[in-house]
C-alpha atoms as a PDB file:
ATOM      1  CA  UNK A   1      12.757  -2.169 -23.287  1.00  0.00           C
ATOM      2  CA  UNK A   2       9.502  -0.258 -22.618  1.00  0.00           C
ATOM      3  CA  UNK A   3      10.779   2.471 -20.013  1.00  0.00           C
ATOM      4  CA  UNK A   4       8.228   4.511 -20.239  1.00  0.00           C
ATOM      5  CA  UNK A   5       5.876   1.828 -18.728  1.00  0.00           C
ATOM      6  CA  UNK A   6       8.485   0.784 -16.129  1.00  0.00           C
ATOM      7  CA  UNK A   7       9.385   4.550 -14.879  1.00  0.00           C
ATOM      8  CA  UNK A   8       5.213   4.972 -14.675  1.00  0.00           C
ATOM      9  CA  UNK A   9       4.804   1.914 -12.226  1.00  0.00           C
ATOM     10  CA  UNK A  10       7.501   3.193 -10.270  1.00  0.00           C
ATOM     11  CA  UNK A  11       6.424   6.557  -9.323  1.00  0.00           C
ATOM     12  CA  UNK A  12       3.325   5.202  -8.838  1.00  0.00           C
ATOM     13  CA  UNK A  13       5.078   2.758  -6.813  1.00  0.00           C
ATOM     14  CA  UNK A  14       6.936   5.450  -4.862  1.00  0.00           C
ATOM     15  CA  UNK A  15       4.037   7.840  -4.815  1.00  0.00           C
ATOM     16  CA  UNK A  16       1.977   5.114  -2.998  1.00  0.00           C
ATOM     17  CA  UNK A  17       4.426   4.746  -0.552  1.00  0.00           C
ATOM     18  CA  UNK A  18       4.836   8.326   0.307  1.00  0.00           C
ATOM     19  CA  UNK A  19       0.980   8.635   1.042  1.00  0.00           C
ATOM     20  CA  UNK A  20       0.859   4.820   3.001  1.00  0.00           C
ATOM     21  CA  UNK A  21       3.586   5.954   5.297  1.00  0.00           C
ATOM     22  CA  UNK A  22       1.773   8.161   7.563  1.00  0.00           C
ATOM     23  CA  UNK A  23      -1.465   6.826   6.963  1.00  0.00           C
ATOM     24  CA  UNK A  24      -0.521   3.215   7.611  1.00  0.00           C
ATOM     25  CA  UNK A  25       1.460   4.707  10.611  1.00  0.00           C
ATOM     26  CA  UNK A  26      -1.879   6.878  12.260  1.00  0.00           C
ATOM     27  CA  UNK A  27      -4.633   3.878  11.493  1.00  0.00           C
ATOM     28  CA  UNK A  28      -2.607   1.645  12.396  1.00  0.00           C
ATOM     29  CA  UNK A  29      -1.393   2.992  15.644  1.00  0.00           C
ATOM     30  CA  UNK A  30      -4.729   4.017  15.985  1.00  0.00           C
ATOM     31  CA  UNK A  31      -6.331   0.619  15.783  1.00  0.00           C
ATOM     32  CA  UNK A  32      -3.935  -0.476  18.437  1.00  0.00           C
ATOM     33  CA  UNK A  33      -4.503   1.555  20.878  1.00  0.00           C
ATOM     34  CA  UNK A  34      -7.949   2.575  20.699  1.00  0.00           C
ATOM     35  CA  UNK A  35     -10.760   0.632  21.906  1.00  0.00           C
ATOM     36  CA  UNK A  36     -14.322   1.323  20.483  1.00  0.00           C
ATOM     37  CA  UNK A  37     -17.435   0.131  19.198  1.00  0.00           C
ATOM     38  CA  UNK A  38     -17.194  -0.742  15.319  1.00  0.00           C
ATOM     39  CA  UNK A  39     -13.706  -1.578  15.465  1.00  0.00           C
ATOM     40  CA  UNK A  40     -13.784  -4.825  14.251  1.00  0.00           C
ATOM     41  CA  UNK A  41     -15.925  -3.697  11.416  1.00  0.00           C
ATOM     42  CA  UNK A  42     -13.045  -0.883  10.322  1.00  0.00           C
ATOM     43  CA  UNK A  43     -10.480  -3.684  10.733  1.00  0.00           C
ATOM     44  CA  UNK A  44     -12.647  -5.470   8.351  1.00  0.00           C
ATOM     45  CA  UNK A  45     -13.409  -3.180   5.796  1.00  0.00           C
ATOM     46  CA  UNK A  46      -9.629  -2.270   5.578  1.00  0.00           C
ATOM     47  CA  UNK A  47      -8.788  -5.765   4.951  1.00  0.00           C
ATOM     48  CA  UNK A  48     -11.310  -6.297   2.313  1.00  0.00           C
ATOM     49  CA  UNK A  49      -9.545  -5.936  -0.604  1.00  0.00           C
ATOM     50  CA  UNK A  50      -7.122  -8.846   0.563  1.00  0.00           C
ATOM     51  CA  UNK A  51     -10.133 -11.165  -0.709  1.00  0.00           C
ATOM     52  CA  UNK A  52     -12.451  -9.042  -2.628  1.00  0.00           C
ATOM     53  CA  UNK A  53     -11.688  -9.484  -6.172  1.00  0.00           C
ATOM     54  CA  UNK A  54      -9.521  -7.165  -7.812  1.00  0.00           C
ATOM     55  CA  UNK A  55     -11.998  -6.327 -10.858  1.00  0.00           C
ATOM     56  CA  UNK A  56     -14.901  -5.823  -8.105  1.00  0.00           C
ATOM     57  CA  UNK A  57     -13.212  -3.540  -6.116  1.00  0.00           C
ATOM     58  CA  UNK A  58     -12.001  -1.745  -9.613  1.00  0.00           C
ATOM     59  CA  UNK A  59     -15.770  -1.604 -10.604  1.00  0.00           C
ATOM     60  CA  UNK A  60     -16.509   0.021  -7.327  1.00  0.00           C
ATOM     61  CA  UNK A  61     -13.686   2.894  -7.268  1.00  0.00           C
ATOM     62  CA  UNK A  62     -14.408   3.367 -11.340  1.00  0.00           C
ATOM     63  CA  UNK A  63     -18.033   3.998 -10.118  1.00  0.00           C
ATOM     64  CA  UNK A  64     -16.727   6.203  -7.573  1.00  0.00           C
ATOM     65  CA  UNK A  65     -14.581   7.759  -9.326  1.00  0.00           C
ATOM     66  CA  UNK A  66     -16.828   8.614 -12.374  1.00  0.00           C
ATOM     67  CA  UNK A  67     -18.095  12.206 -13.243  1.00  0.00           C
ATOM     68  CA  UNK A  68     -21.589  10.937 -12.755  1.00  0.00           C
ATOM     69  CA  UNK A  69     -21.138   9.872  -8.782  1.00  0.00           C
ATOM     70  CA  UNK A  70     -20.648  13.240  -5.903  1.00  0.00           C
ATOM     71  CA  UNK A  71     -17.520  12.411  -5.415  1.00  0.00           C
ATOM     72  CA  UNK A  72     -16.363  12.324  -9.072  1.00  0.00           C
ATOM     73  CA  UNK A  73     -18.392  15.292  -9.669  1.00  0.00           C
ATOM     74  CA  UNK A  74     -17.060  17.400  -6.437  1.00  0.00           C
ATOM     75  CA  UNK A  75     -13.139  16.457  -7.826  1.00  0.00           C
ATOM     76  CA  UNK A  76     -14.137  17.613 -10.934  1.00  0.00           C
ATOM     77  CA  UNK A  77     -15.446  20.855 -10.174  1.00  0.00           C
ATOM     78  CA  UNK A  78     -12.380  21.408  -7.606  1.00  0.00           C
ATOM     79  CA  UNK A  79      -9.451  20.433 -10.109  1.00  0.00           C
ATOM     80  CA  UNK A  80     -10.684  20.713 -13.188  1.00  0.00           C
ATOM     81  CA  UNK A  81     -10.683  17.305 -14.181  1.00  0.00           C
ATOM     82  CA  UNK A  82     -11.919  14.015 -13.992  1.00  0.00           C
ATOM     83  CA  UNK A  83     -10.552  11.187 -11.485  1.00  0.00           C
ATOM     84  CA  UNK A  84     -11.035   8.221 -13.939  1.00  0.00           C
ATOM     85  CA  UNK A  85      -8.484   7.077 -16.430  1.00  0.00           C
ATOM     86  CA  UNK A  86      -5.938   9.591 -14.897  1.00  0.00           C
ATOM     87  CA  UNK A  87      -2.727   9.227 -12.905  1.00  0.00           C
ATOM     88  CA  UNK A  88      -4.314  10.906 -10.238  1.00  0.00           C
ATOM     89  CA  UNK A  89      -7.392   8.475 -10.162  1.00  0.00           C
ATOM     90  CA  UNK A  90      -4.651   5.616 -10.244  1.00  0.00           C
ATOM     91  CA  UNK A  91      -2.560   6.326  -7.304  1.00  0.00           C
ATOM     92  CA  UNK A  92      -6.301   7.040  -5.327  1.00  0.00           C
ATOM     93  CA  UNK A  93      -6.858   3.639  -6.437  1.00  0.00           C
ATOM     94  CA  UNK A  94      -3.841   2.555  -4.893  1.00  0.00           C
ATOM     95  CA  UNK A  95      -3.954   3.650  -1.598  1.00  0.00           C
ATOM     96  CA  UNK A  96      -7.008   1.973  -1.159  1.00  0.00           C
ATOM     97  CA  UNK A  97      -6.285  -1.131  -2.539  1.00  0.00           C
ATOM     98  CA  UNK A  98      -2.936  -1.283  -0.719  1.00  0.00           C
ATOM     99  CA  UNK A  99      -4.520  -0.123   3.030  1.00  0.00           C
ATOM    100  CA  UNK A 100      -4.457  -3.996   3.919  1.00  0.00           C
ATOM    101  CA  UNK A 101      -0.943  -4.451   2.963  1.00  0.00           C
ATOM    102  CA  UNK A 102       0.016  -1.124   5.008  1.00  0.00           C
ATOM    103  CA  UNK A 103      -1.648  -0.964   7.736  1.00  0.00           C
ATOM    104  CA  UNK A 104      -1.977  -4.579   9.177  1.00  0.00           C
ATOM    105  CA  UNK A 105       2.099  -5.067   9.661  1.00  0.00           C
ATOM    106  CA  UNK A 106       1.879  -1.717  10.970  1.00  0.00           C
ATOM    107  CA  UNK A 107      -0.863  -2.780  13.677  1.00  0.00           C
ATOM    108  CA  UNK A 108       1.012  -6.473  14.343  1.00  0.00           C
ATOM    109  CA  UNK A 109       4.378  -4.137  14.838  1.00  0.00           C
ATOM    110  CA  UNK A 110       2.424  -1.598  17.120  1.00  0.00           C
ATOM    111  CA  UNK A 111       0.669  -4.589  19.209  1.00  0.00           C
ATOM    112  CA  UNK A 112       4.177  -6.199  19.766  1.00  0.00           C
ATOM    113  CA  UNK A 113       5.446  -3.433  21.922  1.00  0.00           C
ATOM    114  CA  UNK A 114       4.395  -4.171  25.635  1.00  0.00           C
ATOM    115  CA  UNK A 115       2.596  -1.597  27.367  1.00  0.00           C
ATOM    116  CA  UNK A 116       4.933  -1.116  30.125  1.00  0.00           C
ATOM    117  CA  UNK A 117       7.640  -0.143  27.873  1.00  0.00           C
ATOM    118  CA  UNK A 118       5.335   2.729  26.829  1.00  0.00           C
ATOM    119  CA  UNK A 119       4.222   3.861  30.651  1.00  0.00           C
ATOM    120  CA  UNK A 120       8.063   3.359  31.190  1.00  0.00           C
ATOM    121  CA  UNK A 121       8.275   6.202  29.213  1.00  0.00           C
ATOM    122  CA  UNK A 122       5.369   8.476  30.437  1.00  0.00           C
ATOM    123  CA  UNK A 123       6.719   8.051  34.088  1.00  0.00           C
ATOM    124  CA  UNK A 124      10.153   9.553  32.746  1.00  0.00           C
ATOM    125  CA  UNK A 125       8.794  12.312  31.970  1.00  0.00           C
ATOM    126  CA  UNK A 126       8.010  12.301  27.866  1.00  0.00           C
ATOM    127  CA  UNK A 127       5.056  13.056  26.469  1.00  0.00           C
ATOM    128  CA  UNK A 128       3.062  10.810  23.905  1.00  0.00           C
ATOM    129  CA  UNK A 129       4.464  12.403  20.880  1.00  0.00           C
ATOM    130  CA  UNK A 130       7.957  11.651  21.963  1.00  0.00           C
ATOM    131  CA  UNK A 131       7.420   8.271  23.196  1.00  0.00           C
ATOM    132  CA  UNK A 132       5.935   7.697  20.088  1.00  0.00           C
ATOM    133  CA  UNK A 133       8.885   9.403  18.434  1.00  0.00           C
ATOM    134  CA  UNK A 134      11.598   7.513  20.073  1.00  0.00           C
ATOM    135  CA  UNK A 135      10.459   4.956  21.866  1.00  0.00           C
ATOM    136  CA  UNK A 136       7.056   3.366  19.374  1.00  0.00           C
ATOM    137  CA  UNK A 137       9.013   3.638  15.720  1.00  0.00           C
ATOM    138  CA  UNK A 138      12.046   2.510  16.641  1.00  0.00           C
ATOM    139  CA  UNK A 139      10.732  -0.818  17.833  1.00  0.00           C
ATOM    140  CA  UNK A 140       8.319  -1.170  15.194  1.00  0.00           C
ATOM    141  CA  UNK A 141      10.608  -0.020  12.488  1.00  0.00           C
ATOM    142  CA  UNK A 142      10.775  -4.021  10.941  1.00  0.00           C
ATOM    143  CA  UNK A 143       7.065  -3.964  10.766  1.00  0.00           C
ATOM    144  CA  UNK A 144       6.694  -0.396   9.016  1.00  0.00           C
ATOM    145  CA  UNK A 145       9.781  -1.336   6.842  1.00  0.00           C
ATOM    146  CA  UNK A 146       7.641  -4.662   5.774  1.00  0.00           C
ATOM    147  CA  UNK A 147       4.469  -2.756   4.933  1.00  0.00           C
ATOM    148  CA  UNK A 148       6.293  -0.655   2.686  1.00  0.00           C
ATOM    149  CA  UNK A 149       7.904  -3.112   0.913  1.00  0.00           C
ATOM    150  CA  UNK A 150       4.728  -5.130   0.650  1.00  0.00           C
ATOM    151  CA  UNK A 151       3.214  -1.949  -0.777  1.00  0.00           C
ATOM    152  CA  UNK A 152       5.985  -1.235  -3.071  1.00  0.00           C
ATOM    153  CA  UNK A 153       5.981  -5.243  -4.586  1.00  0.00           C
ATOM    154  CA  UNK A 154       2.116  -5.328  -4.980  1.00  0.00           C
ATOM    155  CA  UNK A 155       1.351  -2.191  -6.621  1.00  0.00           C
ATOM    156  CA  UNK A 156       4.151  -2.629  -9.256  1.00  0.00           C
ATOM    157  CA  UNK A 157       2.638  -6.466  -9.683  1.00  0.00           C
ATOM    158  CA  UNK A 158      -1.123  -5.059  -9.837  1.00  0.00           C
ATOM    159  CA  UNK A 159      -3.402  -5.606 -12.942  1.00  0.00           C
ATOM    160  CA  UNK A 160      -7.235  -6.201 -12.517  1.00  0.00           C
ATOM    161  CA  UNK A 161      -7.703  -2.207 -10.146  1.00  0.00           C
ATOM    162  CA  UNK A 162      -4.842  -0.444 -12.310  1.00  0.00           C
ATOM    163  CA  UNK A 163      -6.847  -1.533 -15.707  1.00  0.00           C
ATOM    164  CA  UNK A 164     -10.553  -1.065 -14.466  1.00  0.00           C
ATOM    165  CA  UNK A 165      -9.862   2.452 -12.711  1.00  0.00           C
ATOM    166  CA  UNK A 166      -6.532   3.707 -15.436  1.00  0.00           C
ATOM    167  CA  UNK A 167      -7.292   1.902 -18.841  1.00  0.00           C
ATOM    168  CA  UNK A 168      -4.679   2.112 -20.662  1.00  0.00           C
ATOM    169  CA  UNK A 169      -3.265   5.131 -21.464  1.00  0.00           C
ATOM    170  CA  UNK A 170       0.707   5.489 -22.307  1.00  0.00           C
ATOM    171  CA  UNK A 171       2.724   7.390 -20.172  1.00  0.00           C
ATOM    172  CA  UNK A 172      -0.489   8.189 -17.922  1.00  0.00           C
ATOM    173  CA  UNK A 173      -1.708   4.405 -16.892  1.00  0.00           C
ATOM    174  CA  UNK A 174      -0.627   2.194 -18.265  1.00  0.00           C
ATOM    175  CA  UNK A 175       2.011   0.316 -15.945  1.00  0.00           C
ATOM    176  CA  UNK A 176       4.689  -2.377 -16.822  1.00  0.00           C
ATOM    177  CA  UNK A 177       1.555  -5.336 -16.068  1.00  0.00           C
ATOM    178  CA  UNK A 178      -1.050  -3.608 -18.730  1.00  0.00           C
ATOM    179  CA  UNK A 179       2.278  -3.395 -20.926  1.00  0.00           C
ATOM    180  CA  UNK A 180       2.819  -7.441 -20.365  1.00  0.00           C
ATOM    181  CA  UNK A 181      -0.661  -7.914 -21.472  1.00  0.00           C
ATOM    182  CA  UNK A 182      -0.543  -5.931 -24.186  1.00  0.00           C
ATOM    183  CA  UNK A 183       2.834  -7.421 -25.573  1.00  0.00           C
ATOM    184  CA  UNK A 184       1.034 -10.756 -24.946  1.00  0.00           C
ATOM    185  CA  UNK A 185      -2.025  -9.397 -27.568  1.00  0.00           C
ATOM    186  CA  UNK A 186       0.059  -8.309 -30.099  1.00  0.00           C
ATOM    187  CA  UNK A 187       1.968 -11.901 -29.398  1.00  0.00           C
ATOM    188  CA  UNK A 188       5.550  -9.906 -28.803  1.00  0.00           C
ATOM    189  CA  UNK A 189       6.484 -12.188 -26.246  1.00  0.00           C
ATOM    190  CA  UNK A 190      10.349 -11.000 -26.400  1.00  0.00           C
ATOM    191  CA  UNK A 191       8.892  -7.374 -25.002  1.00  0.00           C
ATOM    192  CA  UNK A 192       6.592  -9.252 -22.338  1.00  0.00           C
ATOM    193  CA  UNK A 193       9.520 -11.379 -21.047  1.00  0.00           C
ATOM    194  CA  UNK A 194      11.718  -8.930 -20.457  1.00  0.00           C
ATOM    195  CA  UNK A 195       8.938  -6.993 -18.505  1.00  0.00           C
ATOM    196  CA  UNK A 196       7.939  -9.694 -16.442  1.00  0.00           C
ATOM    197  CA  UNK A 197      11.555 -11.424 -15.876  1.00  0.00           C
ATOM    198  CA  UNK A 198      11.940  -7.565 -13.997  1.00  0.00           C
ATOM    199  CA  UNK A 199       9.088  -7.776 -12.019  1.00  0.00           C
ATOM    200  CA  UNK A 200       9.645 -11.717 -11.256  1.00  0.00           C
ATOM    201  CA  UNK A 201      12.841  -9.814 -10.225  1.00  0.00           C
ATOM    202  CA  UNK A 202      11.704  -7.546  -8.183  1.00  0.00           C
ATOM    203  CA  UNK A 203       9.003  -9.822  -6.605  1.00  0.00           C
ATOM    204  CA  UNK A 204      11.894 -12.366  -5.607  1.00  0.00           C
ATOM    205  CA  UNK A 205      13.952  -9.332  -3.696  1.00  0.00           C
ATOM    206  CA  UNK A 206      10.871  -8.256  -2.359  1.00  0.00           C
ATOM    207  CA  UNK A 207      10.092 -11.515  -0.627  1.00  0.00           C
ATOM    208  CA  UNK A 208      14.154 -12.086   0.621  1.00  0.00           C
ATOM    209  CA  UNK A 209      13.554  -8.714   2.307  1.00  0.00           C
ATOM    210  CA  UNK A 210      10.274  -9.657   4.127  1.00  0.00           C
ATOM    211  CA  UNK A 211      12.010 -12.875   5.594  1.00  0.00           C
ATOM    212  CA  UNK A 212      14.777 -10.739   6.946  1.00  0.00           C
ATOM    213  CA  UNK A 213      12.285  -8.252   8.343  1.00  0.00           C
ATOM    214  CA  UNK A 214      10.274 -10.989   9.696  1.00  0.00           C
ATOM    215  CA  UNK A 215      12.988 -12.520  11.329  1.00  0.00           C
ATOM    216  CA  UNK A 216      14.455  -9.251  12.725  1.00  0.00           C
ATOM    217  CA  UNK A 217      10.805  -8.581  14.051  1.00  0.00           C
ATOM    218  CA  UNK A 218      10.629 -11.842  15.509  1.00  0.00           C
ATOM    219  CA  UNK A 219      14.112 -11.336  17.366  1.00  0.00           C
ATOM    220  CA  UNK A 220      13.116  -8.114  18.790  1.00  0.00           C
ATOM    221  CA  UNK A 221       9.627  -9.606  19.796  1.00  0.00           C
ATOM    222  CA  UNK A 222      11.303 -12.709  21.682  1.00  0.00           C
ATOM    223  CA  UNK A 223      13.661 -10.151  23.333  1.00  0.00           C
ATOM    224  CA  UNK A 224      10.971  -8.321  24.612  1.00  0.00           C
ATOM    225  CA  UNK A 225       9.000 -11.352  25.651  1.00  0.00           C
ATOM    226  CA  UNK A 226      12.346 -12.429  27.670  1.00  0.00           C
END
């Protein structure tokens, strides 16, 4: 069993999530509520990488990310090192290719709370923070719990970004689907089927737990329609 490969696409997993949480949460709240010109164009550049494909947008961020662009440049002369074929560079390259997957459920869960439910609370006296506190999350917990479980199944299940922006580096980037490839090179099919029976695994439980937080969401939206 290649641990070592399996532990790596979990923290990065994990670490994605961490960072998605309250960015998902303030775009997507954001985009909600907030009415203004270029909107729709936001809303469409953050769904973007739901089409573009995966080795384009991996050409892009290695671009990006490379020593010879500003911004590679500017995190190299801040940290100390370079952004490409690092851990660091791979979880930036995350978040960006899991904003789609975050934020959108996060947005449908926001838009499903009616509006007088939130002036309900403004006339009792709590300000936004706390409405948003305990009044927003807990009805759009379903949604938020969907996005991060979306997250969590596609970055573990990711191949084209994680190899274009990480290589393939052991125990720096190179995650249990560069380690299925690999096997699948060196025609050790034993090592790539245990690999990918785990993440057919973990894909399956991932989808089980989106129907039940669909289904939950769709019960609390008919109960506020009602």
């Amino acid at each position: 069993m290649d641990w070592e490969t399996l532990l790596l696409s979990f923290k990065l997993a994990i670490c994605t999530i961490l960072v998605m949480l309250p960015l998902g949460l303030f775009i997507g709240r954001f985009l909600t509520y907030q009415r203004f010109r270029g909107r729709t164009l936001i809303i469409a550049c953050i769904a973007l990488p739901l089409v573009l494909p995966p080795t384009v947008l991996g050409f892009y961020l290695l671009s990006a990310f490379s020593g010879q662009s500003f911004f590679g440049h500017w995190y190299y002369q801040i940290t100390g090192q370079p952004l490409a074929f690092t851990f660091e560079g791979l979880l930036l390259a995350s978040i960006i290719f899991n904003l789609p997957f975050a934020v959108l459920p996060m947005q449908r869960a926001f838009e499903a709370i009616a509006g007088d439910i939130r002036e309900a609370a403004w006339c009792c006296g709590l300000s936004h923070w706390e409405t948003f506190w305990k009044i927003e999350l807990p009805l759009a917990w379903t949604g938020i719990a969907a996005a991060l479980v979306l997250v969590f199944a596609h970055t573990l299940g990711e191949f084209g970004v994680v190899l274009m922006v990480g290589g393939n580096i052991p125990g720096e980037t190179r995650t249990a689907a560069i380690a299925i490839y690999d096997h699948m090179q060196a025609l050790n099919d034993d090592a790539a089927g245990i690999l990918s029976a785990l993440l057919l695994a973990f894909a399956f439980a991932s989808i089980i737990l989106l129907n039940l937080l669909n289904k939950r969401f769709s019960h609390h939206e008919h109960k506020h329609f009602i």
